[in-house]
Protein backbone atom coordinates (compact mmCIF):
# COMPACT_ATOMS: atom_id res chain seq x y z
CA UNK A 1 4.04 -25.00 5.11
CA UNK A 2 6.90 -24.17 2.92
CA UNK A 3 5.24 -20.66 2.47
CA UNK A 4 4.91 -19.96 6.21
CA UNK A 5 8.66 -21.31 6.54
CA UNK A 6 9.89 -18.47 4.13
CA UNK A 7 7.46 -15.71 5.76
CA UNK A 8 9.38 -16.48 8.88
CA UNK A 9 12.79 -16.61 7.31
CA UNK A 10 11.78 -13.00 5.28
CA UNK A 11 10.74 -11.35 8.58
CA UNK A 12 13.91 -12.71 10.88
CA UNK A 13 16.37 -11.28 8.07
CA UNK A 14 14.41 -8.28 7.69
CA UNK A 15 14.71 -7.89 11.41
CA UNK A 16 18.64 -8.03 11.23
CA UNK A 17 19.48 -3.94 12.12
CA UNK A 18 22.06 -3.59 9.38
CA UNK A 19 23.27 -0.47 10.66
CA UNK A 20 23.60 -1.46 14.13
CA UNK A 21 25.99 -4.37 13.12
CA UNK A 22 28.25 -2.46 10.63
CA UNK A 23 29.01 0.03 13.08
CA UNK A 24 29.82 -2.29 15.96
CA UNK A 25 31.84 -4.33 13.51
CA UNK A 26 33.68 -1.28 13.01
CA UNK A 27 33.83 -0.71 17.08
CA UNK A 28 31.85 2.31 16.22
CA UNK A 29 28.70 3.73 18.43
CA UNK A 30 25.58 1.92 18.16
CA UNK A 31 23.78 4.61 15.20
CA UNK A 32 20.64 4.56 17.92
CA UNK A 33 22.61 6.71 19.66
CA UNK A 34 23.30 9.88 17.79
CA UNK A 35 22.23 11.84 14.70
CA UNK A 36 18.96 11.10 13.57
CA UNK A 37 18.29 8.00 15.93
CA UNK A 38 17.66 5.95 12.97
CA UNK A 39 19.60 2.51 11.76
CA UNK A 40 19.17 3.41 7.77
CA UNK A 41 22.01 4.36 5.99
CA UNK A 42 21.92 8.08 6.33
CA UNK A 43 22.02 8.45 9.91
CA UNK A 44 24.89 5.52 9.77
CA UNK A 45 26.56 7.59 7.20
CA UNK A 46 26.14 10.33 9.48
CA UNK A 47 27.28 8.79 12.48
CA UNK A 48 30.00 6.06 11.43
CA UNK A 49 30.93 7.15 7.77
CA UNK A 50 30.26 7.14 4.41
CA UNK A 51 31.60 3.61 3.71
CA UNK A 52 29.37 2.55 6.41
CA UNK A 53 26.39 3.78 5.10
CA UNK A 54 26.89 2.04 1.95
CA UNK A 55 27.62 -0.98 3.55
CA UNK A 56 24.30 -0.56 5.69
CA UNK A 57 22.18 0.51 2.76
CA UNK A 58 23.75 -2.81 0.42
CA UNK A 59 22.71 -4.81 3.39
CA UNK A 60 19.01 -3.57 4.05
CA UNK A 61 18.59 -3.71 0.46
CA UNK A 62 19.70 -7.82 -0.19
CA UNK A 63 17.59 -8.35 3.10
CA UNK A 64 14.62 -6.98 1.22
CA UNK A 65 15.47 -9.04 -2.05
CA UNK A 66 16.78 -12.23 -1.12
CA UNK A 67 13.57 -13.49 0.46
CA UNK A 68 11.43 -12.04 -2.21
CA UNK A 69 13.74 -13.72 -5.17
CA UNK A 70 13.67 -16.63 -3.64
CA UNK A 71 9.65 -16.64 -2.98
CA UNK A 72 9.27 -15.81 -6.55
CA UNK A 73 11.37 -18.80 -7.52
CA UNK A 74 9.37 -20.54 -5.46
CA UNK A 75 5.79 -19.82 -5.84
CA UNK A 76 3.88 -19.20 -8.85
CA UNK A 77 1.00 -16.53 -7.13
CA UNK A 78 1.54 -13.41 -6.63
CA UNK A 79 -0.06 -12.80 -3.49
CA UNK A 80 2.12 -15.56 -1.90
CA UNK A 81 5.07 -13.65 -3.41
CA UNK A 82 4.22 -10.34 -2.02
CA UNK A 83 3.31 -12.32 1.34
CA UNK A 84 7.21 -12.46 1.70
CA UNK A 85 7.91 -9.10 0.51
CA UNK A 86 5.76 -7.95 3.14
CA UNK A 87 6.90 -9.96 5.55
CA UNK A 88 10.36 -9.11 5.24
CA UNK A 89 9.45 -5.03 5.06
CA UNK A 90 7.95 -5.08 8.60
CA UNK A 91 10.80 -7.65 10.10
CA UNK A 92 13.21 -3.91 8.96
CA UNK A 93 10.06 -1.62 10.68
CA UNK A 94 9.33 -3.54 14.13
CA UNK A 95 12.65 -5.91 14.13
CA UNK A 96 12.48 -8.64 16.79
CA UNK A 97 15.87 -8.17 17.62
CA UNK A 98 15.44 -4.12 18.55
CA UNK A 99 12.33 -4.67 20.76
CA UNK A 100 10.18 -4.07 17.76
CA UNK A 101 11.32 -0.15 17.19
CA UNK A 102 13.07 -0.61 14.02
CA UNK A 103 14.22 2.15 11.15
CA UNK A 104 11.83 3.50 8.04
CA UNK A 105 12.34 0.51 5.56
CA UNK A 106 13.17 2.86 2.30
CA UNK A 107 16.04 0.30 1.26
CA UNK A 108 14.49 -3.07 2.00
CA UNK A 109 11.45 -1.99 0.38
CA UNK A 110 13.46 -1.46 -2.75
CA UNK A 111 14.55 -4.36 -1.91
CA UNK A 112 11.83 -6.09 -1.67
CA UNK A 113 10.37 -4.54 -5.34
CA UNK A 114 13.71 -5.38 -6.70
CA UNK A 115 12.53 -8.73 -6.60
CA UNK A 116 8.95 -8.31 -7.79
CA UNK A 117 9.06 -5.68 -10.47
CA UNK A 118 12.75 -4.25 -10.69
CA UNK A 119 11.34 -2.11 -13.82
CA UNK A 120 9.20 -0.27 -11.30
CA UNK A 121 11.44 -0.25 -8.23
CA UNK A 122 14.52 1.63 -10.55
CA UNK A 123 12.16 3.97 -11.68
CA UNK A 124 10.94 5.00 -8.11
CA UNK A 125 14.82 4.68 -7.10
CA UNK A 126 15.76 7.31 -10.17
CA UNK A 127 12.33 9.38 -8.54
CA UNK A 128 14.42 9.63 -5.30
CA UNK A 129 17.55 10.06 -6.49
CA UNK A 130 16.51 13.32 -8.82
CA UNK A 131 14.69 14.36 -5.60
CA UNK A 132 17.77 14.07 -2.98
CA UNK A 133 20.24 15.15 -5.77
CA UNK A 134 18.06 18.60 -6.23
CA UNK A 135 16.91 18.89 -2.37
CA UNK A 136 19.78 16.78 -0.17
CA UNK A 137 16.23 16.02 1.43
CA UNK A 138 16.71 12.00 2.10
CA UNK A 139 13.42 11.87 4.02
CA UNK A 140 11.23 14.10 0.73
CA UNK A 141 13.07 11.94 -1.64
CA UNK A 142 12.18 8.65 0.20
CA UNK A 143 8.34 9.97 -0.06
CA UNK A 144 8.09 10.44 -2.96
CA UNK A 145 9.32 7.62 -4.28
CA UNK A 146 6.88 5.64 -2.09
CA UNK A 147 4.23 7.72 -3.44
CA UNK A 148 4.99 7.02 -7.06
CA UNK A 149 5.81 3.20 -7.00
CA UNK A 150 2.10 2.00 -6.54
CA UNK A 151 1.35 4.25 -9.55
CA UNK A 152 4.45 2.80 -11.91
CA UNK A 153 3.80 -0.37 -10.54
CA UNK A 154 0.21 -0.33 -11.88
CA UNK A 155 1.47 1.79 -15.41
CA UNK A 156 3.97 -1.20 -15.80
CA UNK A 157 1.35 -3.83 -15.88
CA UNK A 158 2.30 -5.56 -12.35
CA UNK A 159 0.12 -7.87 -10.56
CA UNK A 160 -2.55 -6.57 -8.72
CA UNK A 161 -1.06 -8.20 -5.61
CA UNK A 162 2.01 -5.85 -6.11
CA UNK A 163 0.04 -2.80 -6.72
CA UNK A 164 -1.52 -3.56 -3.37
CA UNK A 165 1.49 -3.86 -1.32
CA UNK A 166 3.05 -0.63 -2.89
CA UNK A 167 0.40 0.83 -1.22
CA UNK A 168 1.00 -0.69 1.61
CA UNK A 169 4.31 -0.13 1.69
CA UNK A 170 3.73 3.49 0.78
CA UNK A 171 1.23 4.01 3.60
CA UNK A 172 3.43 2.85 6.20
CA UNK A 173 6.22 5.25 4.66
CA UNK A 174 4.12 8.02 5.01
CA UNK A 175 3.27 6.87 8.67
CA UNK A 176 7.16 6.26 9.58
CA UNK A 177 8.35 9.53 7.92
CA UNK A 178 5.76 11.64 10.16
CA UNK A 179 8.68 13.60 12.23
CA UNK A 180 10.25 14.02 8.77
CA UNK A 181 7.13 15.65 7.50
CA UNK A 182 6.55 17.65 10.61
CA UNK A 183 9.46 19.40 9.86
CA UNK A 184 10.02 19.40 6.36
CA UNK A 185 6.61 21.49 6.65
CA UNK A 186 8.27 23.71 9.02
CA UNK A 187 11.52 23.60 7.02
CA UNK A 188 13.74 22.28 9.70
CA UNK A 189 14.83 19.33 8.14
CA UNK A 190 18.25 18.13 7.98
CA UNK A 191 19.63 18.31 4.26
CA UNK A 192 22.69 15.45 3.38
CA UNK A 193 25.67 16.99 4.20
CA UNK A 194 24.55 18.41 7.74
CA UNK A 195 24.51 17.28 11.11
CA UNK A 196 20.55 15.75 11.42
């Protein structure tokens, strides 16, 4: 019981649309509605400001760890611990309070590794920041850091269970980035620093 409890909790604060709330808190335009479409932190920083995006990227992030911390405090198997993680991941991708169309989950899924295997998750967070430092490509950074956390996860020694849902979480990267990919084949992408 206490398990389902905190899968609940993970996926109703994984739900909350960080972006969404920073820039109405700021009486700015909801992010949806400009820009990329996106609530993540780069179309917020886009849209509202750089402060803003920080703000919205601090927040998708904690949403991401708090509930996983907290499960791993908690619960002694893995696979109950990921449970959470996972939970709170798709609460960020279909978010109850958006109708289910939520943003790509880049920053609560560090979150959520921050709190199973931080070793791994700052290594995949250096992967994307040498990518979007060298490219300004947010969206080829962000997949390739979800394509190299399963494999640091597993060179690190984490559980199985965590290994699995970095492929998970990887997979439905992929699957949310597929506009990104469309046109970072056809090289129309929006680079940081430019209007998406």
């Amino acid at each position: 019981m206490k398990w389902l409890l905190l899968v609940g909790f993970a996926y109703l604060l994984g739900s909350v649309p960080c972006g969404v709330v920073v820039a109405r808190l700021l009486g700015q335009d909801d992010p949806r509605s400009g820009g990329s479409g996106n609530i993540g932190a780069t179309n917020v920083a886009r849209m509202v400001g750089r402060a803003a995006g920080i703000a919205t990227l601090a927040g998708d992030v904690l949403k991401g760890l708090i509930p996983t911390a907290w499960a791993g405090a908690s619960f002694a198997s893995p696979w109950a611990v990921a449970g959470v993680g996972l939970a709170a991941y798709l609460g960020h991708l279909f978010p109850l309070y958006l109708g289910f169309k939520g943003g790509k989950g880049v920053a609560t899924g560090l979150g959520v590794f921050l709190g199973l295997a931080p070793g791994a998750a700052l290594l995949a967070a250096g992967v994307f920041g040498g990518v979007a430092w060298r490219g300004r490509l947010v969206s080829l950074a962000s997949l390739c850091a979800a394509g190299v956390l399963p494999l640091l996860l597993a060179f690190l020694g984490a559980p199985l269970a965590y290994v699995v849902l970095g492929v998970v979480v990887g997979g439905l990267s992929v699957w949310k980035h597929g506009g990104n990919i469309e046109r970072l084949l056809d090289g129309t992408e929006s680079r940081l620093g430019r209007a998406a």
